[in-house]
N, C-alpha and C. Protein backbone atom coordinates (compact mmCIF):
# COMPACT_ATOMS: atom_id res chain seq x y z
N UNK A 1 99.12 -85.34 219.11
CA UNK A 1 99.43 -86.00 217.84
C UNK A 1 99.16 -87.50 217.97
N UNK A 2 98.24 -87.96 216.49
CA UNK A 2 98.06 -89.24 217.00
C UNK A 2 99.32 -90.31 216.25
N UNK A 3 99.26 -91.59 217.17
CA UNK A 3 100.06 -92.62 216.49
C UNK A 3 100.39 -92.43 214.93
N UNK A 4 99.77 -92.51 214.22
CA UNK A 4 99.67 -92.68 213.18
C UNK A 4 100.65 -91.01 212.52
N UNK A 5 100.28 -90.33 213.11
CA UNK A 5 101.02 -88.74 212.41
C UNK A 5 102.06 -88.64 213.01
N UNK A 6 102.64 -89.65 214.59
CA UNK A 6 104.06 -89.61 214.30
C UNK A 6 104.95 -90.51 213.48
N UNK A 7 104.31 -91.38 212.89
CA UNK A 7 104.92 -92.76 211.89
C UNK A 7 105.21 -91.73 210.81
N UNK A 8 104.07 -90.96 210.73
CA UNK A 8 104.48 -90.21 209.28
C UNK A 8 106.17 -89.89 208.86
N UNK A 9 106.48 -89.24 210.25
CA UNK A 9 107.88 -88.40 210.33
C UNK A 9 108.00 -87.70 209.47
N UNK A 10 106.60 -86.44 209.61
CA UNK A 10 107.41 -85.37 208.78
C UNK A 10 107.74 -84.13 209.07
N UNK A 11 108.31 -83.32 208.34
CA UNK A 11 109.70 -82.63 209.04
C UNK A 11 108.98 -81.35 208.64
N UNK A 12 109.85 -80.11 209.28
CA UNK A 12 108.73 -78.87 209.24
C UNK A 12 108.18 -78.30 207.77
N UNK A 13 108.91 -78.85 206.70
CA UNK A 13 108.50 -78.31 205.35
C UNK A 13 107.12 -78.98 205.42
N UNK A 14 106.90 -80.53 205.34
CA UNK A 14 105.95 -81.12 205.56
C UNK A 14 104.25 -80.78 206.43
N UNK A 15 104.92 -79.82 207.56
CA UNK A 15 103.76 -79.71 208.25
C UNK A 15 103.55 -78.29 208.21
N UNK A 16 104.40 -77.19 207.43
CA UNK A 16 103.81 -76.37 207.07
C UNK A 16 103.43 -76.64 205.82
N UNK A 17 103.30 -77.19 204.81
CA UNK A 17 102.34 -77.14 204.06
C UNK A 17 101.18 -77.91 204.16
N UNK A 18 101.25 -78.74 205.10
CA UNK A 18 99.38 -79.20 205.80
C UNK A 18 99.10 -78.41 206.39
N UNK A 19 100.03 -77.18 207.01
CA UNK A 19 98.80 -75.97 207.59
C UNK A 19 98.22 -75.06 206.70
N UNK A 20 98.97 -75.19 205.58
CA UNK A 20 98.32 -74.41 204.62
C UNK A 20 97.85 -74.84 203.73
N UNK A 21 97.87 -76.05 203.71
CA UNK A 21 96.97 -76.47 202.00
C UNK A 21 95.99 -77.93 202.55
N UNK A 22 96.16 -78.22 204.06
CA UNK A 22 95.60 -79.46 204.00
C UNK A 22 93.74 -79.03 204.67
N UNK A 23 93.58 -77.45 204.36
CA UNK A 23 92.36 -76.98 205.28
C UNK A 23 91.42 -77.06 204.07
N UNK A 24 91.53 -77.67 202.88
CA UNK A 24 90.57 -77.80 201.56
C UNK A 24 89.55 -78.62 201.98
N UNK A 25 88.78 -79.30 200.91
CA UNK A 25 88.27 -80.55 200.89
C UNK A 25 88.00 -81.28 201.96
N UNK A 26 87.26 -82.39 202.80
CA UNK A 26 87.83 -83.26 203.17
C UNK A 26 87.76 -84.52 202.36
N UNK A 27 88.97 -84.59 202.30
CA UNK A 27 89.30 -86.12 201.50
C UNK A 27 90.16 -87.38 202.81
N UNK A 28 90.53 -88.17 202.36
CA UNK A 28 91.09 -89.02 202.91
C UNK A 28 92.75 -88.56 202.30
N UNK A 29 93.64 -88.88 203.79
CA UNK A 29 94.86 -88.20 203.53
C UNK A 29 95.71 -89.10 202.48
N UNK A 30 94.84 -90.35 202.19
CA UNK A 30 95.86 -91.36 201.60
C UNK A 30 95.66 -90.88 200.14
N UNK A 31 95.03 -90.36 199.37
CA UNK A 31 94.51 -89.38 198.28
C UNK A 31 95.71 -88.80 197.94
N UNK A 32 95.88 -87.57 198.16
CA UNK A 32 96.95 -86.85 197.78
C UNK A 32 98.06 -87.39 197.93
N UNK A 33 98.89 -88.91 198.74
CA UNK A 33 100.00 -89.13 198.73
C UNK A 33 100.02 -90.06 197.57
N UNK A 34 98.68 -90.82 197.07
CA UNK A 34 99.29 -91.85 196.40
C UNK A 34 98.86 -90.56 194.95
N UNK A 35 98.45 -89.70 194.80
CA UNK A 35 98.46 -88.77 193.49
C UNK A 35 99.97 -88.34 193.27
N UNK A 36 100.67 -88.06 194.69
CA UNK A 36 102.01 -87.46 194.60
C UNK A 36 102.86 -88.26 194.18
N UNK A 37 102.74 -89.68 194.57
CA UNK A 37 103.37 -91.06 194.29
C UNK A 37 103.55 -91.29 192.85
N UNK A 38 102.08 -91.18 191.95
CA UNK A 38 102.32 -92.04 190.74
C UNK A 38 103.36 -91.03 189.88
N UNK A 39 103.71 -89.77 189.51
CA UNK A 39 104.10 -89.62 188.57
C UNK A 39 105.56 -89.77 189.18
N UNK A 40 106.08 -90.11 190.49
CA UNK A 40 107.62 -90.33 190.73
C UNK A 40 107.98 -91.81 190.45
N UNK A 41 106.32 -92.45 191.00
CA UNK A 41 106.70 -93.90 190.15
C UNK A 41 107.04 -93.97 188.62
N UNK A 42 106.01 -93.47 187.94
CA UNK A 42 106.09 -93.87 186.69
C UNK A 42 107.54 -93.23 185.79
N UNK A 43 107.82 -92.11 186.35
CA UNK A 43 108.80 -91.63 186.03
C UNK A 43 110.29 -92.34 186.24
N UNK A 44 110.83 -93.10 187.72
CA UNK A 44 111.13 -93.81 187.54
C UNK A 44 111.45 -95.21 187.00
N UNK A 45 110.13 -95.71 186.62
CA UNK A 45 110.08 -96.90 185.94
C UNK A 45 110.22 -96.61 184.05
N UNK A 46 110.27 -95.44 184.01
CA UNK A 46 110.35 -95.06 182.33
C UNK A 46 111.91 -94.20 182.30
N UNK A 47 112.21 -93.82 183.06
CA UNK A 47 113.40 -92.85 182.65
C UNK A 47 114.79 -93.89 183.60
N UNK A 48 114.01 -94.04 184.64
CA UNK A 48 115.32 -94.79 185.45
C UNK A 48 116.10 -93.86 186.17
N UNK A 49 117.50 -94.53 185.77
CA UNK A 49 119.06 -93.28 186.22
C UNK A 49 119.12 -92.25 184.62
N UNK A 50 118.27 -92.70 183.87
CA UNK A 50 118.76 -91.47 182.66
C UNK A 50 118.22 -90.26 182.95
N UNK A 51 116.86 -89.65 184.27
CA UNK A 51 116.57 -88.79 184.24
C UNK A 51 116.98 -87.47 184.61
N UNK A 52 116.75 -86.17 184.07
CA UNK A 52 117.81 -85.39 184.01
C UNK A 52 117.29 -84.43 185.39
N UNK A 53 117.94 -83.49 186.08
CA UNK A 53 118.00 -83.41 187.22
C UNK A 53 116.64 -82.30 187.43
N UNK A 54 116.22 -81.88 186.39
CA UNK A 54 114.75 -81.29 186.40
C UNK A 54 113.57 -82.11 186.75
N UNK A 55 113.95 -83.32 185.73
CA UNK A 55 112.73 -84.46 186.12
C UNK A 55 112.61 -84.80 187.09
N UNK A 56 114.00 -85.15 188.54
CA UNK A 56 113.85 -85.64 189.26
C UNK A 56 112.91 -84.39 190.44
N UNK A 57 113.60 -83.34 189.90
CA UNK A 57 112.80 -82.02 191.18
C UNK A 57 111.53 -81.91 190.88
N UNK A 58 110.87 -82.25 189.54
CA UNK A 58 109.35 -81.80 189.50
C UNK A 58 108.78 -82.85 190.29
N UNK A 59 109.23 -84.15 189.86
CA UNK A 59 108.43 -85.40 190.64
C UNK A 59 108.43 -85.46 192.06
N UNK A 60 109.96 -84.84 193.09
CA UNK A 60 110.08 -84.64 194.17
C UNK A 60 108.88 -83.46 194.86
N UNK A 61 109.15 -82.29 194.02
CA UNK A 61 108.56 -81.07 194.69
C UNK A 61 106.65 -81.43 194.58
N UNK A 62 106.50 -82.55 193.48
CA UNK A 62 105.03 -82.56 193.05
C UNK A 62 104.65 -83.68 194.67
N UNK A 63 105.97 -84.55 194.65
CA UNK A 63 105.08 -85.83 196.14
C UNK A 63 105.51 -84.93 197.14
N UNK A 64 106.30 -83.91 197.72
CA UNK A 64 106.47 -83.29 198.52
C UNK A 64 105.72 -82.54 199.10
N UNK A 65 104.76 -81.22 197.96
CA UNK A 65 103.31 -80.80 198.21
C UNK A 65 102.56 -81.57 198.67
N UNK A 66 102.26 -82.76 197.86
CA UNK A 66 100.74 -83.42 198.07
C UNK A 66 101.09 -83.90 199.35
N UNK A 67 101.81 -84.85 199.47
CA UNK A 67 102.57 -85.70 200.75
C UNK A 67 102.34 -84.47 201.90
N UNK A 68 103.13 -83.66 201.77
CA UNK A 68 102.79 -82.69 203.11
C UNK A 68 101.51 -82.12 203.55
N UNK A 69 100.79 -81.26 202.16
CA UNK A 69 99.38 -81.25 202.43
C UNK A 69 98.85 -82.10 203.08
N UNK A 70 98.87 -83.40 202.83
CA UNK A 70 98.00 -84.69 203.73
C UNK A 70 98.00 -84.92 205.31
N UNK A 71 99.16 -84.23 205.77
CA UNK A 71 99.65 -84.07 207.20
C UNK A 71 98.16 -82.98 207.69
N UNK A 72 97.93 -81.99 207.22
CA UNK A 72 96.74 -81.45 207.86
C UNK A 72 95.63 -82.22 207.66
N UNK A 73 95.20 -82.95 206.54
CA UNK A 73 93.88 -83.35 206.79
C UNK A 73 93.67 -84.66 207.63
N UNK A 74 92.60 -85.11 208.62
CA UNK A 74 91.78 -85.50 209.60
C UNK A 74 92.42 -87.35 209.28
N UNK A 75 92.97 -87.70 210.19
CA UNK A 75 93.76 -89.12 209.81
C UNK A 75 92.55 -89.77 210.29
N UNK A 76 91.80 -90.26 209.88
CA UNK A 76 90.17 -91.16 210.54
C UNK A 76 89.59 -91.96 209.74
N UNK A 77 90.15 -92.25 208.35
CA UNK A 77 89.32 -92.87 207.45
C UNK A 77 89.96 -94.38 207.57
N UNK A 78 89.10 -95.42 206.73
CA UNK A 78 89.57 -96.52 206.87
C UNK A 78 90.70 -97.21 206.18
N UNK A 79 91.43 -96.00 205.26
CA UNK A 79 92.56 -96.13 204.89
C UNK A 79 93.87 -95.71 205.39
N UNK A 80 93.57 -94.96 206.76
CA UNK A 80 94.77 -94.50 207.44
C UNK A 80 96.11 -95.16 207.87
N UNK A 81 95.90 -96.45 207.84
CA UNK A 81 97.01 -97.50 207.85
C UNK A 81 97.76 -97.84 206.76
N UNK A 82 97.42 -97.39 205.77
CA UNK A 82 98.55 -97.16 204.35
C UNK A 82 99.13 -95.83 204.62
N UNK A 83 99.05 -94.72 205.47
CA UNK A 83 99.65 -93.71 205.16
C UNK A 83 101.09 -93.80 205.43
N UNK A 84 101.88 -94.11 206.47
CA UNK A 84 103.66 -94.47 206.72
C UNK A 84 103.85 -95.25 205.35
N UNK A 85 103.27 -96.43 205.10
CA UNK A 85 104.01 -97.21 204.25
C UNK A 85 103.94 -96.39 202.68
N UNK A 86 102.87 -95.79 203.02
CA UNK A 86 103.26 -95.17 201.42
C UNK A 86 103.99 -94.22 201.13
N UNK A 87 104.28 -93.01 202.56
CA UNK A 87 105.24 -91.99 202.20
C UNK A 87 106.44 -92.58 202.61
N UNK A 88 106.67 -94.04 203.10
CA UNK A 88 107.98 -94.80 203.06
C UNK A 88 108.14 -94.95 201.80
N UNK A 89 107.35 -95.07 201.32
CA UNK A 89 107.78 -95.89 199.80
C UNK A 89 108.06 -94.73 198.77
N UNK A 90 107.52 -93.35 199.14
CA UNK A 90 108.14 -92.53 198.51
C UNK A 90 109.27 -92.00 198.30
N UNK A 91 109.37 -91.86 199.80
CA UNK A 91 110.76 -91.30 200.01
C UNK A 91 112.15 -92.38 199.75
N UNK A 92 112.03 -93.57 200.03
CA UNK A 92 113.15 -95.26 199.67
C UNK A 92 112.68 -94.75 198.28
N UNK A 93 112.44 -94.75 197.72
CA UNK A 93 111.84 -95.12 195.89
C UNK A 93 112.62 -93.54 195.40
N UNK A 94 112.25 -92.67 195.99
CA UNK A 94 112.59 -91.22 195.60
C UNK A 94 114.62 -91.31 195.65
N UNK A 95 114.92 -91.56 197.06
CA UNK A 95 116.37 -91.32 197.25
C UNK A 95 116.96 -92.41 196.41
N UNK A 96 116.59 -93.57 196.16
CA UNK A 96 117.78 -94.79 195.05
C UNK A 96 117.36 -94.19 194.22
N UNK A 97 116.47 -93.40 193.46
CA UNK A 97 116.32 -93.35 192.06
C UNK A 97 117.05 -91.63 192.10
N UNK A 98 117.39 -90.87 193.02
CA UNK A 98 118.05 -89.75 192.90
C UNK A 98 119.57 -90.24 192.90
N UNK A 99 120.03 -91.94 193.68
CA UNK A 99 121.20 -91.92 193.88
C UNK A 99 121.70 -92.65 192.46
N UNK A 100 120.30 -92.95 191.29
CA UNK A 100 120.72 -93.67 190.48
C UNK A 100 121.00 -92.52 189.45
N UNK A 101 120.51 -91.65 189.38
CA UNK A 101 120.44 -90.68 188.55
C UNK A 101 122.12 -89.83 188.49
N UNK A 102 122.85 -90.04 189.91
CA UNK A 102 124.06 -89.87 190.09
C UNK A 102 124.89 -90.80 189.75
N UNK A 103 124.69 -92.09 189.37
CA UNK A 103 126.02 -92.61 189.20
C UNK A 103 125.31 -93.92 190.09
N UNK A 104 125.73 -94.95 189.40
CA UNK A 104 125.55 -96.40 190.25
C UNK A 104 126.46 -96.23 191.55
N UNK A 105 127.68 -95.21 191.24
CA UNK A 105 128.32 -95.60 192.78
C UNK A 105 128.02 -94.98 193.55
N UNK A 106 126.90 -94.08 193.55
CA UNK A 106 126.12 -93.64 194.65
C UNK A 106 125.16 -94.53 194.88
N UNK A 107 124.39 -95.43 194.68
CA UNK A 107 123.66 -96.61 195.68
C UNK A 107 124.23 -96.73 196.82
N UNK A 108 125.02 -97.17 196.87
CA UNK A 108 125.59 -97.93 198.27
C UNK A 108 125.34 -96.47 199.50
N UNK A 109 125.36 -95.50 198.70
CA UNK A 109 125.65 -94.25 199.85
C UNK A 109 124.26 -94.24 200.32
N UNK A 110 123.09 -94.27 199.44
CA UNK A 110 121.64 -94.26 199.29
C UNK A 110 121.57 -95.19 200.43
N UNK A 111 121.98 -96.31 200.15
CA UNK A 111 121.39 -97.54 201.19
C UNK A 111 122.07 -97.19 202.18
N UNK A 112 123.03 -96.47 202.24
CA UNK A 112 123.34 -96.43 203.76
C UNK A 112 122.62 -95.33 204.60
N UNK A 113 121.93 -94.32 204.03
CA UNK A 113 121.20 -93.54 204.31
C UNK A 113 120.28 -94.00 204.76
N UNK A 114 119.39 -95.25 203.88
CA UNK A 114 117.75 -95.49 204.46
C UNK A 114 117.62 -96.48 205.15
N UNK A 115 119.11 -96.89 205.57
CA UNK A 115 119.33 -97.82 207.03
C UNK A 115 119.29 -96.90 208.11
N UNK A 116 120.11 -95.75 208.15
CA UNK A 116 119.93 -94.70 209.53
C UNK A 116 118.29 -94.27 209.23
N UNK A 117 117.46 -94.26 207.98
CA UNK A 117 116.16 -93.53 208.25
C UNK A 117 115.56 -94.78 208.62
N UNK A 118 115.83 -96.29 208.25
CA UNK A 118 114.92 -97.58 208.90
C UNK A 118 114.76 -97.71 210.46
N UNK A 119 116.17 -97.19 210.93
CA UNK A 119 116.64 -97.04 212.51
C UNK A 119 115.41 -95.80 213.14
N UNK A 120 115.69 -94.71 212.24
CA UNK A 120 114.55 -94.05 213.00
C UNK A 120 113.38 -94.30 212.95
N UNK A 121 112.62 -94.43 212.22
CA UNK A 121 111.58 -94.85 211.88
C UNK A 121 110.91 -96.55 212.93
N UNK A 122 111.87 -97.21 213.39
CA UNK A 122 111.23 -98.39 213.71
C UNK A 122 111.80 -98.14 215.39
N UNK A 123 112.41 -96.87 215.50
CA UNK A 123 112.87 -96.09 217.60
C UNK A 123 111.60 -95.55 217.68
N UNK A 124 110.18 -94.59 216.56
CA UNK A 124 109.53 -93.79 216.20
C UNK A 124 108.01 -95.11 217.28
N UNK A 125 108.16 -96.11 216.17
CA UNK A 125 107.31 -97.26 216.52
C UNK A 125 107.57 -97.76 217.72
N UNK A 126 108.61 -98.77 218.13
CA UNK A 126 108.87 -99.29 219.19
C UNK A 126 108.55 -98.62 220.01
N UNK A 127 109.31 -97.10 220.61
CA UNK A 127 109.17 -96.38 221.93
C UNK A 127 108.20 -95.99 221.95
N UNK A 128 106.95 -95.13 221.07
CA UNK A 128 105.56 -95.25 221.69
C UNK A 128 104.84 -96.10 221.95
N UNK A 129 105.31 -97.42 221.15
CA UNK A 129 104.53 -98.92 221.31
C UNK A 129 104.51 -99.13 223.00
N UNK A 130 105.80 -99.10 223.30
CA UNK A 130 106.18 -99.50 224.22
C UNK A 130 106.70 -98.71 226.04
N UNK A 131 107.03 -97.72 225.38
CA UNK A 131 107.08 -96.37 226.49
C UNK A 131 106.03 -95.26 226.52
N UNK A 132 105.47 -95.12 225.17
CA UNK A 132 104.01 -93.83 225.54
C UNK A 132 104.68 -92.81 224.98
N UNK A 133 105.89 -92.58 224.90
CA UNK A 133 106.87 -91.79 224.65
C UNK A 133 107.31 -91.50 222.98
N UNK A 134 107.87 -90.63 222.41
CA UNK A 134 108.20 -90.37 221.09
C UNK A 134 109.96 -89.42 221.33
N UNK A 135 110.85 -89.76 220.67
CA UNK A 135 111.85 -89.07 220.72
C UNK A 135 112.07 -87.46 221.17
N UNK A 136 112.83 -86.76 221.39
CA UNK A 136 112.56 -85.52 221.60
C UNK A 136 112.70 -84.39 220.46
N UNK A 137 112.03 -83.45 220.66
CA UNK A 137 111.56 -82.75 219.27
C UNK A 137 112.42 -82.54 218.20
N UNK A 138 114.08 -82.56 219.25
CA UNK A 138 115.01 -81.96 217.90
C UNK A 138 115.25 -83.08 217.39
N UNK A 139 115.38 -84.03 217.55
CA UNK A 139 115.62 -85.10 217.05
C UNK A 139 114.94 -85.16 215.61
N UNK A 140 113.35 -84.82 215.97
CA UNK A 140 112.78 -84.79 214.57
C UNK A 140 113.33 -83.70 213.72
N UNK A 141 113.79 -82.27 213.92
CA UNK A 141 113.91 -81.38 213.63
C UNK A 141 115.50 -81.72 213.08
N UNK A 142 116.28 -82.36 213.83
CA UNK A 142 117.42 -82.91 212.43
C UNK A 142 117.40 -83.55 211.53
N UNK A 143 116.43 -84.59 211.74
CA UNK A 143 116.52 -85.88 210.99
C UNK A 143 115.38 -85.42 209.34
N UNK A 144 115.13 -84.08 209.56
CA UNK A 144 114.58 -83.76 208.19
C UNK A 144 113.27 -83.72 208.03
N UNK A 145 112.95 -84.92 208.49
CA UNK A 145 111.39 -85.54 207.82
C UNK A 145 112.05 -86.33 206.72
N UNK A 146 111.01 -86.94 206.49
CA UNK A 146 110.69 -87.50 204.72
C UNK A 146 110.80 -86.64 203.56
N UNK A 147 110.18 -85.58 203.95
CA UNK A 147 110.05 -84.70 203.00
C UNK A 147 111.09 -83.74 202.95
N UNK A 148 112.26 -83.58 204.09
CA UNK A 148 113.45 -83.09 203.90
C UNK A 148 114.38 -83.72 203.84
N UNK A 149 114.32 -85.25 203.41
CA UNK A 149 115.38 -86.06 203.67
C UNK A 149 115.14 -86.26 202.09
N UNK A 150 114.17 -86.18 201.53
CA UNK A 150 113.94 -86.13 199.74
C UNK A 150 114.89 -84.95 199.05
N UNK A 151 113.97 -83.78 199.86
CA UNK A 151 114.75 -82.66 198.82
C UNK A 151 116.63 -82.48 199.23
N UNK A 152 116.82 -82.82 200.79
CA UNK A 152 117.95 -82.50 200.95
C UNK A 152 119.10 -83.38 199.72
N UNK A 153 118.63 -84.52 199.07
CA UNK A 153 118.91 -85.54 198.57
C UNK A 153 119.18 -85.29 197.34
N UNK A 154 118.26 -83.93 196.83
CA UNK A 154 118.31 -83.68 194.98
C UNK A 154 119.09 -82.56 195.48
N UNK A 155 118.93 -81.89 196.42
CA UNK A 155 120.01 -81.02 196.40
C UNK A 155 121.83 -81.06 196.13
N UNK A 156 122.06 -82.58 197.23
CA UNK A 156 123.36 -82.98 197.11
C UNK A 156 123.37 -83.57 195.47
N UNK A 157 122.44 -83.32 194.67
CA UNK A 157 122.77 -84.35 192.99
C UNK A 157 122.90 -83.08 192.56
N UNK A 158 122.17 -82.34 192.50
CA UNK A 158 122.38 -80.95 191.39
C UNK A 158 123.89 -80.12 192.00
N UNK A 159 124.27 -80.41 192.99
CA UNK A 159 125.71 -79.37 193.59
C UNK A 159 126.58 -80.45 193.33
N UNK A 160 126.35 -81.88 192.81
CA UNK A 160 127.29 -82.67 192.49
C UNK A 160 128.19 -83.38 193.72
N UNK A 161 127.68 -83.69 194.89
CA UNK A 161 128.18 -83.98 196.12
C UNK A 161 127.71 -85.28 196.01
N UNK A 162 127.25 -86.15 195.66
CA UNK A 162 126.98 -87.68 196.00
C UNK A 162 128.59 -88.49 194.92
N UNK A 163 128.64 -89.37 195.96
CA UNK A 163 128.31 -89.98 196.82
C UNK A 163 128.07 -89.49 198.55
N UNK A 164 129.52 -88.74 198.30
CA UNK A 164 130.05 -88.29 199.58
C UNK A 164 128.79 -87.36 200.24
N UNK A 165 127.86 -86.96 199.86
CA UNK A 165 126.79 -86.34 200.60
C UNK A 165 125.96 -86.81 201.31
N UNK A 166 125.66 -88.28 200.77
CA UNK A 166 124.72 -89.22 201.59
C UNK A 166 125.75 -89.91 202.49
N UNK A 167 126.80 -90.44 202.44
CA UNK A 167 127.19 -91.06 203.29
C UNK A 167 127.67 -90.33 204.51
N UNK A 168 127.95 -88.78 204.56
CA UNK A 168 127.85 -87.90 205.45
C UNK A 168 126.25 -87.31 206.27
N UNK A 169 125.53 -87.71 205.07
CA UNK A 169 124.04 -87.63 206.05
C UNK A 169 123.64 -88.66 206.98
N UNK A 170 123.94 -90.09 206.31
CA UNK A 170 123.80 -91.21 207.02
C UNK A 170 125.05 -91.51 207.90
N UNK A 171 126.27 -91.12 208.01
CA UNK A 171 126.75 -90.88 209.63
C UNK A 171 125.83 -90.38 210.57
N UNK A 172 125.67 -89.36 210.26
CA UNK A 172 125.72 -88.05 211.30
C UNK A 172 123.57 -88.39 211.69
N UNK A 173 123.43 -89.36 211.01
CA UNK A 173 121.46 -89.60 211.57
C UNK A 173 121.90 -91.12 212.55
N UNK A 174 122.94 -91.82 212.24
CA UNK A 174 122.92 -92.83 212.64
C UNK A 174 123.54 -92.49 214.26
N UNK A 175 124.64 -91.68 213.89
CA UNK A 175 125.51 -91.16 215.65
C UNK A 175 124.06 -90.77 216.32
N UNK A 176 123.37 -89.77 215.75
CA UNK A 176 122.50 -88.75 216.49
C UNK A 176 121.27 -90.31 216.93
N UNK A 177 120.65 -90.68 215.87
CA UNK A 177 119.44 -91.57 216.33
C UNK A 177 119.70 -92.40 217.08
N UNK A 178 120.60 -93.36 216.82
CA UNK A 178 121.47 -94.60 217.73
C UNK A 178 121.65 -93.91 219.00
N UNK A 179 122.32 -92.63 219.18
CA UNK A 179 123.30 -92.37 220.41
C UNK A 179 122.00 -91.70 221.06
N UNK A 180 121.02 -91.21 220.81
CA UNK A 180 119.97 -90.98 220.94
C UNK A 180 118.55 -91.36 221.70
N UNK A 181 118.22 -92.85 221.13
CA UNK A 181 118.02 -94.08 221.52
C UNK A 181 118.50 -95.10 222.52
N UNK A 182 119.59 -94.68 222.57
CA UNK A 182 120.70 -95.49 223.45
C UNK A 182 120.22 -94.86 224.64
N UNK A 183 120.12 -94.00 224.82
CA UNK A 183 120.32 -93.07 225.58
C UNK A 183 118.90 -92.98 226.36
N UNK A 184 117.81 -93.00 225.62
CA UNK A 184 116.73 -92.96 226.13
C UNK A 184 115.82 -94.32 226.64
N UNK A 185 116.45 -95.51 226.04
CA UNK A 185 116.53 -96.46 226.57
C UNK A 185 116.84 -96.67 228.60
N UNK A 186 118.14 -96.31 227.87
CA UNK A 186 118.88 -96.78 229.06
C UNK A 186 118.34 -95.49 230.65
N UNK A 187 117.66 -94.37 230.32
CA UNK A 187 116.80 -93.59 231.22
C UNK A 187 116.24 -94.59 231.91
N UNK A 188 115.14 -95.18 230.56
CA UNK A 188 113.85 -95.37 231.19
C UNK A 188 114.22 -96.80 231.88
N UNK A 189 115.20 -97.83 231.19
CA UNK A 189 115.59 -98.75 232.32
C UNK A 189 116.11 -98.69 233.76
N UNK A 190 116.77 -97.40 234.03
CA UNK A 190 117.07 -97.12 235.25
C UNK A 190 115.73 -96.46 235.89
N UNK A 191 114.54 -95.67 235.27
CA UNK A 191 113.90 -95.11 236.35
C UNK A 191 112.39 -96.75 236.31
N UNK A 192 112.76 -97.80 235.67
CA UNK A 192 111.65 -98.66 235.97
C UNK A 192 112.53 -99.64 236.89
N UNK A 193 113.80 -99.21 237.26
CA UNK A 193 114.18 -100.26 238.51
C UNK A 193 113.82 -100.22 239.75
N UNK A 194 113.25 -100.88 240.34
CA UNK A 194 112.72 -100.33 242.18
C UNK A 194 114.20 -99.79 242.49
N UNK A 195 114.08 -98.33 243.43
CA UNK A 195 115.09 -98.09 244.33
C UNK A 195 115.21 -99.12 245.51
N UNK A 196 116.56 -99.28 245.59
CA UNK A 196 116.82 -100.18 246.77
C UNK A 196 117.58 -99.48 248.10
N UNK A 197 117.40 -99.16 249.09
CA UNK A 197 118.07 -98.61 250.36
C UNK A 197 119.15 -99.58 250.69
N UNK A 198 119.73 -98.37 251.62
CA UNK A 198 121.10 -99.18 251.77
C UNK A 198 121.01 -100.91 252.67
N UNK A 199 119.84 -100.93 253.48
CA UNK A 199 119.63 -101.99 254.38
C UNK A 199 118.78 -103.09 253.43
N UNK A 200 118.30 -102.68 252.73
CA UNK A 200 117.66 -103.85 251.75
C UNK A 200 118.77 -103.88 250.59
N UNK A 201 119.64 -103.67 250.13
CA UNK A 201 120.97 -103.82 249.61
C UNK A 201 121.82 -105.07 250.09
N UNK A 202 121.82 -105.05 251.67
CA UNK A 202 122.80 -105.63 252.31
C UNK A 202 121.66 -107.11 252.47
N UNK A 203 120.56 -106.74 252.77
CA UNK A 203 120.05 -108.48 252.84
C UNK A 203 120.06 -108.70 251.08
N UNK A 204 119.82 -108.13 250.23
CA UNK A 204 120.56 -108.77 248.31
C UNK A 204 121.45 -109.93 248.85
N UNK A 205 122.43 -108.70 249.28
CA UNK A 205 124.13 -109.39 249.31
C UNK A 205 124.11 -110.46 250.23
């Protein structure tokens, strides 16, 4: 997997539907995300928090397809460096406008959510930047994806659980990613320390 398709972070809904729909065409993958994009934009910028909980699932399930489809096709074109920032911008743009659609006093729960997904997302960058390394698989496999951190999101609005749904998602990504991170950090600082024997110990001291 290259750099770029783990920034994506997407979660198994996501990459089974690039095994099945991204074997079409070849297009450039940034295509189908910004097609999936405009009608959740525009929809938000015309309906707002008044939209009713259908509107929000067609616009979700419509960037969710395209967005995932794009995971199979060939990341090589010279637009491949818009692909993270734009299914970032789907998914931040998607969850405040699902948490607006609930009630202004679900924001705050929203933002506390896409602080534990900013945390993952920039452990995602750093540690391959910097270790070669990428989190371990379940990690991705809780944390949703993008594309399950969307729908899990209209789900908690239509069963009527927000606020309290996001701020229980964003615990439980922040314990896991943080404690996670912490953790894998602090490995790789102990195995890049020279071992020291007990006689080269004592000339330290």
């Amino acid at each position: 997997m290259s750099a770029l398709e783990t920034y994506r972070d997407d979660g198994p809904l996501a990459r089974a539907l690039g095994a099945l729909l991204g074997r079409g065409p070849r297009v450039p993958p940034v295509a189908p995300i910004v097609a999936g994009l405009i009608p959740l934009l525009v929809l938000i910028a015309v309906e707002g928090g008044g939209a009713s909980h259908a509107t929000a699932a067609i616009a979700v399930a419509w960037l969710v397809a395209l967005g995932g489809a794009s995971s199979g096709l060939a990341h090589d074109d010279r637009l491949r460096w818009a692909i993270p920032p734009l299914l970032r911008l789907g998914e931040y743009a998607g969850i405040l406008w699902i948490a607006a659609i609930a009630g202004s006093s679900s924001l705050p729960a929203a933002f506390a959510l896409l602080l534990a997904v900013a945390f993952r997302q920039y452990d995602l960058v750093y540690r391959l930047r910097y270790r070669g390394t990428v989190p371990p698989a379940w990690v991705g496999l809780v944390s949703l994806g993008w594309d399950g951190r969307l729908v899990a999101a209209w789900i908690l609005l239509v069963a009527g659980a927000l606020p309290a749904g996001l701020f229980v998602m964003a615990g439980l990504f922040f314990a896991i990613f943080v404690g996670e991170s912490v953790a894998g950090w602090a490995q790789f600082g102990r195995a890049q320390r020279p071992v020291l024997y007990e006689d080269e110990e004592d000339e330290v001291d």
